[in-house]
Protein backbone atom coordinates (compact mmCIF):
# COMPACT_ATOMS: atom_id res chain seq x y z
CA UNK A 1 18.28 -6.35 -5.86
CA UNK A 2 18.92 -2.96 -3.57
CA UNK A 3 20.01 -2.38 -0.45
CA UNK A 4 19.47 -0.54 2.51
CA UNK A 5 20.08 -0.61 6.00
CA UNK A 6 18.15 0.17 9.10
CA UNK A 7 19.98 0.70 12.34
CA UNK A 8 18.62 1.02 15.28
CA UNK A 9 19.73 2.46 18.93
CA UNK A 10 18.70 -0.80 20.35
CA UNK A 11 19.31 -4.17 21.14
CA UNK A 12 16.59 -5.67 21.83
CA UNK A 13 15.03 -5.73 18.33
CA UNK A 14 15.57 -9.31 15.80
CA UNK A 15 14.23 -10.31 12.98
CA UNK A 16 11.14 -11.48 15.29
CA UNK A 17 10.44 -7.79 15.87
CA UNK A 18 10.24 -6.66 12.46
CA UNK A 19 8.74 -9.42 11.03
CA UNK A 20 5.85 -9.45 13.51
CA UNK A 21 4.82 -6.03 12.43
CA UNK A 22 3.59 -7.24 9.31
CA UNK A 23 1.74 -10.13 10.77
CA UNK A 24 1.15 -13.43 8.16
CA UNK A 25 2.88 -10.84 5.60
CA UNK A 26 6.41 -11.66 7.00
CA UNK A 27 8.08 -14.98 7.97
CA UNK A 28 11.29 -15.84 9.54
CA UNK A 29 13.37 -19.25 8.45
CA UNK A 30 17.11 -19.03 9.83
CA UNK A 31 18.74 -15.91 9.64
CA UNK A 32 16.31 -14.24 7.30
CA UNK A 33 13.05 -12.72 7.63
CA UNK A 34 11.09 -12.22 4.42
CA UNK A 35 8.32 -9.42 4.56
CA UNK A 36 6.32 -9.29 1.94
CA UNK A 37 3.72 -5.96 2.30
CA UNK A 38 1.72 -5.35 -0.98
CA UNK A 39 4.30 -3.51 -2.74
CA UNK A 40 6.82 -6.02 -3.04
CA UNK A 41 9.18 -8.82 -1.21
CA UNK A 42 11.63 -7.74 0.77
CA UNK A 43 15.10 -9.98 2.70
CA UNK A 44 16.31 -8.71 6.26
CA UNK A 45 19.23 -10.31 7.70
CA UNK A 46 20.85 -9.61 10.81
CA UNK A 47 24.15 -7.95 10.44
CA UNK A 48 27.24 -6.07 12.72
CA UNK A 49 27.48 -2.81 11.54
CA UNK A 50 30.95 -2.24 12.68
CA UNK A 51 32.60 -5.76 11.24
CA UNK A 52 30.93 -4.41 8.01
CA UNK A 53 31.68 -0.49 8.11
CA UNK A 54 28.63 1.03 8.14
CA UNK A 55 29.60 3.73 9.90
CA UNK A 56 32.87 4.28 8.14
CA UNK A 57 30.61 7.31 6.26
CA UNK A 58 28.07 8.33 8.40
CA UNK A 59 28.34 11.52 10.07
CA UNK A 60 29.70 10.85 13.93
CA UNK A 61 26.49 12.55 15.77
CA UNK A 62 24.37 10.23 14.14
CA UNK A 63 26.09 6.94 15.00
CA UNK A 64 23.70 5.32 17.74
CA UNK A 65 25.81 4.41 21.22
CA UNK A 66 24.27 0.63 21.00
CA UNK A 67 23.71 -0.27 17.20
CA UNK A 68 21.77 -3.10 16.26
CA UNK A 69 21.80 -3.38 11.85
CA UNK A 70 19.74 -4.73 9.56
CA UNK A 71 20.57 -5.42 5.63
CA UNK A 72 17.54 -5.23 3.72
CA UNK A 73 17.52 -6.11 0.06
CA UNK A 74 14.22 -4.91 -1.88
CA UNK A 75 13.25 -4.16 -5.73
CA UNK A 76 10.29 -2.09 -5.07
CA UNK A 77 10.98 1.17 -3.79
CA UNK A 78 7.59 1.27 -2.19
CA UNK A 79 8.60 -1.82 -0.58
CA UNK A 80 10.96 -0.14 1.66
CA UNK A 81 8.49 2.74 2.15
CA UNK A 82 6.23 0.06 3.78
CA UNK A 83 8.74 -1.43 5.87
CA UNK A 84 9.55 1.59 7.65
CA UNK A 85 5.94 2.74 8.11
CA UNK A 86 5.10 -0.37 9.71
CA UNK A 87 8.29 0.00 12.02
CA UNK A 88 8.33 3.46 12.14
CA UNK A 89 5.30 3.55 14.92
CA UNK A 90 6.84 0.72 17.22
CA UNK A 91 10.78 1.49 17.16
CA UNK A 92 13.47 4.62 16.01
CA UNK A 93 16.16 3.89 13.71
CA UNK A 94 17.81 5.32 11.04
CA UNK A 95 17.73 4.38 7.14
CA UNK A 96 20.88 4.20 5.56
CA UNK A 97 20.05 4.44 1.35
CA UNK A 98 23.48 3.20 0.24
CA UNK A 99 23.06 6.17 -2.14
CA UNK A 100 25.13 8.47 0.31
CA UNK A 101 22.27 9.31 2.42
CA UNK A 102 21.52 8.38 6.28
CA UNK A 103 17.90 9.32 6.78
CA UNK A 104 16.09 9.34 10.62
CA UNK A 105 12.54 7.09 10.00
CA UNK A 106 10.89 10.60 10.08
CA UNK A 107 13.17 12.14 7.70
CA UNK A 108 12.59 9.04 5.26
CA UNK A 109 9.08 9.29 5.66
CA UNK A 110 9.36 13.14 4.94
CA UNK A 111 11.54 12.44 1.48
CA UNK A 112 9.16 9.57 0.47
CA UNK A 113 6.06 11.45 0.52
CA UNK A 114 7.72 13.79 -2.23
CA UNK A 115 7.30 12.64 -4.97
CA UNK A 116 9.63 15.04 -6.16
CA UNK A 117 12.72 13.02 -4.26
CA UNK A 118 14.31 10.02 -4.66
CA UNK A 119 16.18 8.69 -1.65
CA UNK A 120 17.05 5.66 -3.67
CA UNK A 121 20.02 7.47 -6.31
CA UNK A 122 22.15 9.41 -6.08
CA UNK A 123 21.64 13.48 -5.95
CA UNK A 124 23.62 13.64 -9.79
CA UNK A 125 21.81 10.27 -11.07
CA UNK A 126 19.58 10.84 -14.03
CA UNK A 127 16.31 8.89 -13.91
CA UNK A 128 16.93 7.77 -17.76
């Protein structure tokens, strides 16, 4: 499995939230919401990005005043594309690849339309 992390400048948003974008595609049991769009299953947990670091990279204008995380652990690519177009019209947040990148959801959008990018390696990472 991979991992991002969405962060939003929020508190109001659970795993509630963003599973009840995607409808009977998405369930929540305990701590975990499972979303499960047509390109592939996805696990969101809750998490505190500041107990876990999160931040200890990002640049400081982009740290939110309120954050609220989420840990997100995919296989699909696409998978995460989905996610964040079905949250992208309700809520702002940023996408954290884990690949040294912090994308805004428009940015990420943006990158994932080119097929030419790949926001989930590294700059220096050779596809083979």
């Amino acid at each position: 499995m991979n991992t991002v992390v969405l962060v939003f400048d929020r508190t109001d948003v659970g795993l509630r939230h963003i599973a009840d974008t995607f409808g009977k595609a998405a369930f929540v049991a305990g701590k975990v919401a499972t979303v499960e769009p047509p390109s592939g299953r996805m696990y969101v947990c809750a998490m505190s990005p500041i107990e876990e670091g999160i931040f200890d990279e990002w640049p400081p204008e982009k740290i939110p005043a309120s954050p609220n995380a989420f840990v997100v652990d995919y296989r699909e690519t696409e998978a995460v594309v989905d996610l964040v177009k079905g949250l992208a019209p309700h809520y702002e947040f940023w996408i954290d690849s884990n690949f040294g990148r912090i994308y805004s959801r428009d940015e990420f959008l943006y990158v994932a339309a080119d097929p030419t990018r790949q926001w989930w390696r590294y700059d220096d990472e050779s596809p083979t």
